[in-house]
PDB file of N, CA and C in Angstrom:
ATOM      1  N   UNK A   1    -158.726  25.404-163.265  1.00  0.00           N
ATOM      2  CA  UNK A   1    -159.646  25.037-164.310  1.00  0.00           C
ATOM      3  C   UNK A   1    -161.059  25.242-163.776  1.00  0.00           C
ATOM      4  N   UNK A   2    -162.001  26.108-164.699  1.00  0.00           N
ATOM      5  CA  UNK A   2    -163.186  26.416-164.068  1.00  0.00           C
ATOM      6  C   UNK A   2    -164.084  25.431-165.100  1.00  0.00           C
ATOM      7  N   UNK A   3    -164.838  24.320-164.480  1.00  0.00           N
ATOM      8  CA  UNK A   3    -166.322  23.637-164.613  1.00  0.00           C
ATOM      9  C   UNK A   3    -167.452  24.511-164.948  1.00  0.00           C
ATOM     10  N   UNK A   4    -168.182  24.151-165.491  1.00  0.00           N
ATOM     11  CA  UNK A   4    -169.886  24.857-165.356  1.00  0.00           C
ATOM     12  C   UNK A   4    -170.969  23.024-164.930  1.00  0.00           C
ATOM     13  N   UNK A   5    -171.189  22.785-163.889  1.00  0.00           N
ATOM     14  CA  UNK A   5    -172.310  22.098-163.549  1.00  0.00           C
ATOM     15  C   UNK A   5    -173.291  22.583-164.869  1.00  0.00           C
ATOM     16  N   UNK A   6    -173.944  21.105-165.303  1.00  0.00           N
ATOM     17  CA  UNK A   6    -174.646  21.230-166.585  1.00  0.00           C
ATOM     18  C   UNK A   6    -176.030  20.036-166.180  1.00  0.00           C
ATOM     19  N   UNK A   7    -177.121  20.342-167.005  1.00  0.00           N
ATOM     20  CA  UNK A   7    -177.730  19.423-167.157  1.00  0.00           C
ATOM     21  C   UNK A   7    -177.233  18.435-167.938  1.00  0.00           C
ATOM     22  N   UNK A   8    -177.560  16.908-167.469  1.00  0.00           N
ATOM     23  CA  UNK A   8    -177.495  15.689-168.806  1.00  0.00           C
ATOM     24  C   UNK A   8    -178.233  15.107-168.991  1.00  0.00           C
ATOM     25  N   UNK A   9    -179.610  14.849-169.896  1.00  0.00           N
ATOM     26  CA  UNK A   9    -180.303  14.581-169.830  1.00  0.00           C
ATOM     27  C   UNK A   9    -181.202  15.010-168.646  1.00  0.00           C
ATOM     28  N   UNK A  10    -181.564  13.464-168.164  1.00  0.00           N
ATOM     29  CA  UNK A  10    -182.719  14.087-166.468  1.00  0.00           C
ATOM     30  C   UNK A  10    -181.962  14.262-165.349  1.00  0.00           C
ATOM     31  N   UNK A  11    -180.381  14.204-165.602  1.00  0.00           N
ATOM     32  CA  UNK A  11    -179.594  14.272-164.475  1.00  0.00           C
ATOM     33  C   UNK A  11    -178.466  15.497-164.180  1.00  0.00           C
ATOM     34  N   UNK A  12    -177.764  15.963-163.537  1.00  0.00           N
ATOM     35  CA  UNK A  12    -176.677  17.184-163.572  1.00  0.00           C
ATOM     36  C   UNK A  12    -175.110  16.998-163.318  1.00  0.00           C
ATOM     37  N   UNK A  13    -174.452  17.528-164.051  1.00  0.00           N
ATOM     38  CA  UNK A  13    -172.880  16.661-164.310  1.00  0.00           C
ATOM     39  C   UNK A  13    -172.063  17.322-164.785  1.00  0.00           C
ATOM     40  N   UNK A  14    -170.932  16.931-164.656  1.00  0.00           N
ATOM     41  CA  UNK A  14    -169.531  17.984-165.444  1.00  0.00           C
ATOM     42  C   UNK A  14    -168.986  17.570-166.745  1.00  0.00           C
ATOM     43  N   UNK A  15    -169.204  17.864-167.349  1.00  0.00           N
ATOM     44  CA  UNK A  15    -168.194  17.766-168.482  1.00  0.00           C
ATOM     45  C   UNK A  15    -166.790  18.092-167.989  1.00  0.00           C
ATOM     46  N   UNK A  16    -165.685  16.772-168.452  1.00  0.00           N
ATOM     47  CA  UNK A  16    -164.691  16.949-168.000  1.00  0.00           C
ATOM     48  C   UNK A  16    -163.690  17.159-169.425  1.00  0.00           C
ATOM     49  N   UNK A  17    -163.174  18.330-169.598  1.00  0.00           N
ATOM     50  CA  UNK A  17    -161.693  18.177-170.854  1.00  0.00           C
ATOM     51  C   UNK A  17    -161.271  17.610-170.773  1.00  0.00           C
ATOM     52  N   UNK A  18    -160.484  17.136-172.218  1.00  0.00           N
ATOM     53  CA  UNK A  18    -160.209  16.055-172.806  1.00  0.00           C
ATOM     54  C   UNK A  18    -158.962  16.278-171.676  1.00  0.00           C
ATOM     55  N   UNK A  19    -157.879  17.401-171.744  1.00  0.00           N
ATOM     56  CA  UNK A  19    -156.399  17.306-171.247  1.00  0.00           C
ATOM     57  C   UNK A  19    -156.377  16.776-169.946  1.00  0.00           C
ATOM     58  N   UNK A  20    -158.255  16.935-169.249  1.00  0.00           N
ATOM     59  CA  UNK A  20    -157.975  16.894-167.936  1.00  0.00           C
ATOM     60  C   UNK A  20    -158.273  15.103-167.559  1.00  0.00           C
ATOM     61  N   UNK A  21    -158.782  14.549-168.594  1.00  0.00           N
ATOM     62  CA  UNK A  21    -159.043  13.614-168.473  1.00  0.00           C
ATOM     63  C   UNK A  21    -157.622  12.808-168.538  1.00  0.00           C
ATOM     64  N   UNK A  22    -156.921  13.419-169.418  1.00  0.00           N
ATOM     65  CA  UNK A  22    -155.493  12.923-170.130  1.00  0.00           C
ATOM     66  C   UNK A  22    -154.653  12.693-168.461  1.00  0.00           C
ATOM     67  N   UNK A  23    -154.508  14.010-167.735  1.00  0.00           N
ATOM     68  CA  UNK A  23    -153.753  14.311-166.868  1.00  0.00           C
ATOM     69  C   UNK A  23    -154.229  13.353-165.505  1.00  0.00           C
ATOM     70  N   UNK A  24    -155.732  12.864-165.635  1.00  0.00           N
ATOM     71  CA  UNK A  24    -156.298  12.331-164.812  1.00  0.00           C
ATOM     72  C   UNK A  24    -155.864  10.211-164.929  1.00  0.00           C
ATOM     73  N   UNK A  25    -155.348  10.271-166.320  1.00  0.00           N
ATOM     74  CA  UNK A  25    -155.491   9.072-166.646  1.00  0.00           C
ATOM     75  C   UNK A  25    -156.835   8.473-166.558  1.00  0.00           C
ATOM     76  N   UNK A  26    -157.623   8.981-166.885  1.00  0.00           N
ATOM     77  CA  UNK A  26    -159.039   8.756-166.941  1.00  0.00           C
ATOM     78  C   UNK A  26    -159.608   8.099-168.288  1.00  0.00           C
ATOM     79  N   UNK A  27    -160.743   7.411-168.737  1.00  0.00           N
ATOM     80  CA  UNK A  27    -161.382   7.066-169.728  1.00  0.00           C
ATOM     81  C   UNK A  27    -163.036   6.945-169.268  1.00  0.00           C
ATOM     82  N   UNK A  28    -163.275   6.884-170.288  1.00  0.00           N
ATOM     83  CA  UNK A  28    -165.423   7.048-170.260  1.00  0.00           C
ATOM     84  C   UNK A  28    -165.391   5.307-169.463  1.00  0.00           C
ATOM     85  N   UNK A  29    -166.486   5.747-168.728  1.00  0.00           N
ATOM     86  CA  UNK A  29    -166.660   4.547-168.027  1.00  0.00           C
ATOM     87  C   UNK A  29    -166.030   4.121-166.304  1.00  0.00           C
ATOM     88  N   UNK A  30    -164.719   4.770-166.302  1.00  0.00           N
ATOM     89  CA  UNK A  30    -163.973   4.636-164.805  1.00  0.00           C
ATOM     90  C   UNK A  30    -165.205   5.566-164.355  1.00  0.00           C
ATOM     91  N   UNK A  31    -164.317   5.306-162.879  1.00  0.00           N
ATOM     92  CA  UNK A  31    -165.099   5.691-161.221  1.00  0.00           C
ATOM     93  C   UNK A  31    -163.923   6.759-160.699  1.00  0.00           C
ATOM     94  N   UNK A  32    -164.741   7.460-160.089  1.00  0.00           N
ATOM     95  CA  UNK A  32    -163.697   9.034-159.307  1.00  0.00           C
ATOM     96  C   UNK A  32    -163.980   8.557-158.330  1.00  0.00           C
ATOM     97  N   UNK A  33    -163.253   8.952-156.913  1.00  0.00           N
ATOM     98  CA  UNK A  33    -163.632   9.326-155.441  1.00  0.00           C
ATOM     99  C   UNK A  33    -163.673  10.839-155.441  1.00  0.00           C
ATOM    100  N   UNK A  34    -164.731  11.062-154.672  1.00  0.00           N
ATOM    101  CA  UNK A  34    -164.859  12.341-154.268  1.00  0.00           C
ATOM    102  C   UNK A  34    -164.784  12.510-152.706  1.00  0.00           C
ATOM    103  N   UNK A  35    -163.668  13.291-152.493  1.00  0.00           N
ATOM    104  CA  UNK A  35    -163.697  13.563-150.831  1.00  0.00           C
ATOM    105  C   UNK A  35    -163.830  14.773-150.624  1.00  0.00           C
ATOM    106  N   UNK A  36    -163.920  15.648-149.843  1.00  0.00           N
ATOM    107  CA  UNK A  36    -164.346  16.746-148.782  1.00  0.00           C
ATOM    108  C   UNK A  36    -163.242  16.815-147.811  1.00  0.00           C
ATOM    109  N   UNK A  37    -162.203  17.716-148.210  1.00  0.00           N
ATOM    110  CA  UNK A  37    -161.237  18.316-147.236  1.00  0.00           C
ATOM    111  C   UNK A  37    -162.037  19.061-146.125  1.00  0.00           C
ATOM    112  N   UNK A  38    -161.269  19.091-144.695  1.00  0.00           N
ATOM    113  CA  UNK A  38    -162.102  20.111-143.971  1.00  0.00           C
ATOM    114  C   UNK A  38    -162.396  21.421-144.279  1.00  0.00           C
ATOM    115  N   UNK A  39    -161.430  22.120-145.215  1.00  0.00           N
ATOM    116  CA  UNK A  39    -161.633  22.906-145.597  1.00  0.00           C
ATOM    117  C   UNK A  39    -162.694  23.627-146.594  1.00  0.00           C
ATOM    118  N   UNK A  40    -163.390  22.260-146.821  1.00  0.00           N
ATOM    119  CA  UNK A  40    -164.864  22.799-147.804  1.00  0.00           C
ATOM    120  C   UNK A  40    -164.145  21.992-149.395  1.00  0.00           C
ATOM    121  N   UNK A  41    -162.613  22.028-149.848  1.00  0.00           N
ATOM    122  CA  UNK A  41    -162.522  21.552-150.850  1.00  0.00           C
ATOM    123  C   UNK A  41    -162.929  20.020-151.211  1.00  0.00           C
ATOM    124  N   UNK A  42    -162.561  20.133-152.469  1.00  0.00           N
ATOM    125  CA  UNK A  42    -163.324  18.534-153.343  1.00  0.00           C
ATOM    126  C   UNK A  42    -161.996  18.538-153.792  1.00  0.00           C
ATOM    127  N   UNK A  43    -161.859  16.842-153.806  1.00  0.00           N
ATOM    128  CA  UNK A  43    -160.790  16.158-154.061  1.00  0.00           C
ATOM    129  C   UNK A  43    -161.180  15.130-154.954  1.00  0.00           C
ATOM    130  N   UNK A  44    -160.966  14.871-156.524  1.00  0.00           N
ATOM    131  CA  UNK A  44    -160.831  13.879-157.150  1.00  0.00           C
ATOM    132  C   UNK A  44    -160.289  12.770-157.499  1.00  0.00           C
ATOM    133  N   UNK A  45    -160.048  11.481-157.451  1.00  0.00           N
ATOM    134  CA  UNK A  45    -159.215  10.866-157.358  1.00  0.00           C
ATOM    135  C   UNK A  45    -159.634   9.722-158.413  1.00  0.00           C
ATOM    136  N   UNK A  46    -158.602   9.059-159.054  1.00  0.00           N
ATOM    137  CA  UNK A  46    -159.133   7.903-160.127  1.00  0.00           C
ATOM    138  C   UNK A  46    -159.834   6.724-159.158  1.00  0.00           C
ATOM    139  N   UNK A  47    -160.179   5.632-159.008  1.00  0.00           N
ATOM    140  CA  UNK A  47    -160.726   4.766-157.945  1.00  0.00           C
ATOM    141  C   UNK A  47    -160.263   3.743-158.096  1.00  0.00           C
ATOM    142  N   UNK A  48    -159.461   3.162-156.707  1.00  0.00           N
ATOM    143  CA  UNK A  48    -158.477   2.053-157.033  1.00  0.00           C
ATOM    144  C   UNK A  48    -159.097   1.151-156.362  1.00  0.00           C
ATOM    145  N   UNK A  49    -158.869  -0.267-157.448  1.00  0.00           N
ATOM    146  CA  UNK A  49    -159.525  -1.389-156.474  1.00  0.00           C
ATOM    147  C   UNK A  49    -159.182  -1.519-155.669  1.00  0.00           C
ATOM    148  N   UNK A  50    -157.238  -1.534-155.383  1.00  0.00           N
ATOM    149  CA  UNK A  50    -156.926  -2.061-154.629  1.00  0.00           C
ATOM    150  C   UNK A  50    -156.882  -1.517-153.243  1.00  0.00           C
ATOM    151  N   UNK A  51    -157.249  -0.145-153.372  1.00  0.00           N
ATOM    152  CA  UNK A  51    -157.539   0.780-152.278  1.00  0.00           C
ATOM    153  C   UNK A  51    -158.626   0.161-151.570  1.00  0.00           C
ATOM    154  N   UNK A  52    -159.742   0.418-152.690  1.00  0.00           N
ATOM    155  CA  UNK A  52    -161.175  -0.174-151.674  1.00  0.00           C
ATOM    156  C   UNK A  52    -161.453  -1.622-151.468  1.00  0.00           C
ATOM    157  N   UNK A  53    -160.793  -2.264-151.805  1.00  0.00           N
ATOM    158  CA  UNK A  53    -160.395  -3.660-150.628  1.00  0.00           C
ATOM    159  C   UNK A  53    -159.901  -3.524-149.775  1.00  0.00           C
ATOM    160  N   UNK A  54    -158.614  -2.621-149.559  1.00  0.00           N
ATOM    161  CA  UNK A  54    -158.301  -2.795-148.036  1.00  0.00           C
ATOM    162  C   UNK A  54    -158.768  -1.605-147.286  1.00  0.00           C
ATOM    163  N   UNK A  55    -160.013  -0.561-147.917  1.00  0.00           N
ATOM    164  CA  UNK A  55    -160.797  -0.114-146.923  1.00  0.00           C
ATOM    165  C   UNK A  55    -162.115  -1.385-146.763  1.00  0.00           C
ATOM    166  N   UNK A  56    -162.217  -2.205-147.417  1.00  0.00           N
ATOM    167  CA  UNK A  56    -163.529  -2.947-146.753  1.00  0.00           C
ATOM    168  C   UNK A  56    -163.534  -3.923-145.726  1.00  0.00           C
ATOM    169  N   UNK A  57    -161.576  -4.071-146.068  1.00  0.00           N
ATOM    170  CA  UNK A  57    -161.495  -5.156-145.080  1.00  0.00           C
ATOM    171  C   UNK A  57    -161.148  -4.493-143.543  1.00  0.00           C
ATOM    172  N   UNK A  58    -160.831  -3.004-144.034  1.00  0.00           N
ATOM    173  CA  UNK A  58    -160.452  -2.338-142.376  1.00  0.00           C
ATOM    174  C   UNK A  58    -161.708  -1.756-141.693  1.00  0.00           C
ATOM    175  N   UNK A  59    -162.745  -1.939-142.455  1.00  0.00           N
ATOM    176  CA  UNK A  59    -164.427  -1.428-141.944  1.00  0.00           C
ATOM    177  C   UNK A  59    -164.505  -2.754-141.282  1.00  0.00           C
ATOM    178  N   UNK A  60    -164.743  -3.508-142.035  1.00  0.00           N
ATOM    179  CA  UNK A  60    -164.916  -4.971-141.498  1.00  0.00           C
ATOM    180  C   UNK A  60    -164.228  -5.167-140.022  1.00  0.00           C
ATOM    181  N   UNK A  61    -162.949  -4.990-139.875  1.00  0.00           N
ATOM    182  CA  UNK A  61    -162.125  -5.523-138.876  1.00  0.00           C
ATOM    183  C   UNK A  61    -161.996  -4.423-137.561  1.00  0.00           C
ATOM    184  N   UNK A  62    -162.995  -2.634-138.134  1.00  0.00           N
ATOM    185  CA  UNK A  62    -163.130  -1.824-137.278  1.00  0.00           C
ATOM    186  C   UNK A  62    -164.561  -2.211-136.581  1.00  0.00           C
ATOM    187  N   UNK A  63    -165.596  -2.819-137.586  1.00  0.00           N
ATOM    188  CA  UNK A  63    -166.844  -3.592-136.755  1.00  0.00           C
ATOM    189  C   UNK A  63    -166.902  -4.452-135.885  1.00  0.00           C
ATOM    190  N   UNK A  64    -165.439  -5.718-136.295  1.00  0.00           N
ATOM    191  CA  UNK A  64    -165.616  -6.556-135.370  1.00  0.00           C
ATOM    192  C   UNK A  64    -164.848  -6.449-134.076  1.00  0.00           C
ATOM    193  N   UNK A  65    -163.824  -5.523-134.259  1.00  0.00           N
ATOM    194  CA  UNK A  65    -163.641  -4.752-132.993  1.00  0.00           C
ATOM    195  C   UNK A  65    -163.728  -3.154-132.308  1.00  0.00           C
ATOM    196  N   UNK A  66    -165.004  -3.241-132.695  1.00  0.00           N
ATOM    197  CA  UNK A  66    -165.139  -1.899-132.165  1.00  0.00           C
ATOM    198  C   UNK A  66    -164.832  -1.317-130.567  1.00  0.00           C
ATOM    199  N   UNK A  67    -165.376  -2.301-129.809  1.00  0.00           N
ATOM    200  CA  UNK A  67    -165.592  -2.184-128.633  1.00  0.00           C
ATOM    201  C   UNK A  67    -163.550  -2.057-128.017  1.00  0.00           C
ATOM    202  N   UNK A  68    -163.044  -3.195-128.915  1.00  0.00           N
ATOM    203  CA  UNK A  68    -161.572  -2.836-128.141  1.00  0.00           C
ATOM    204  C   UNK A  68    -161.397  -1.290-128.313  1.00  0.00           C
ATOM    205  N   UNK A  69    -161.392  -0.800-129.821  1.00  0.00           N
ATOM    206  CA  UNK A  69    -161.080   0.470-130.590  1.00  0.00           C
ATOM    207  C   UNK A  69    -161.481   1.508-129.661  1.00  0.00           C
ATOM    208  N   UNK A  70    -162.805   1.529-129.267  1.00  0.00           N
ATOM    209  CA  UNK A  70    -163.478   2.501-128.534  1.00  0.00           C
ATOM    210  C   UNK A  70    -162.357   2.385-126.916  1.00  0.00           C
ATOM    211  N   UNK A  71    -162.526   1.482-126.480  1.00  0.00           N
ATOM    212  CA  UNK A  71    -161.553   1.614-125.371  1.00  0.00           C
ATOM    213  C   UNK A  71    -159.928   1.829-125.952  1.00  0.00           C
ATOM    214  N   UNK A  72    -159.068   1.307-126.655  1.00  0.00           N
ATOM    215  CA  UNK A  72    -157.856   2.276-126.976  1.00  0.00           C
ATOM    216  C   UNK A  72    -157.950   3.429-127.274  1.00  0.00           C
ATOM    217  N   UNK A  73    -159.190   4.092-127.512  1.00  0.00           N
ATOM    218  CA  UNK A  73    -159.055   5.937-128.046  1.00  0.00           C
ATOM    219  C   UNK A  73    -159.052   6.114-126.464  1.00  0.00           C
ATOM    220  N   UNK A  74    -159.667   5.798-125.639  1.00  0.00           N
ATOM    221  CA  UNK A  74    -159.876   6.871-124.395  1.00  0.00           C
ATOM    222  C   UNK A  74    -158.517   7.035-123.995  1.00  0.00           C
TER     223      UNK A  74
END
């Protein structure tokens, strides 16, 4: 499926099809993740709460032990 990057108003954005929205389980208003494969690709994803709670709590628990972390990689 080919996009055209568009102006919206004062800002720049995709219009997304309806089917793709369908296939996305998507509605006006949700949140995407956007990641960056090494390969240069973009990855869309719907945005799960329950995902980014237990990344805040594993940031959290990688801050408060960093120093062990850093010594188990060597």
């Amino acid at each position: 499926m080919k996009l055209e990057v568009k102006k919206i108003g004062n800002s720049t954005g995709l219009i997304l099809p309806k089917e793709l929205l369908q296939d996305m389980n998507l509605t006006q208003g949700d949140w995407l993740h956007v990641t960056r494969e090494p390969d240069g690709k973009l990855v869309l994803a719907k945005r799960d709460s329950q995902f980014e709670l237990g990344m805040e709590i594993a940031r959290k628990a990688m801050k408060t032990y960093e120093n062990a972390l850093r010594e188990l990689a060597k």
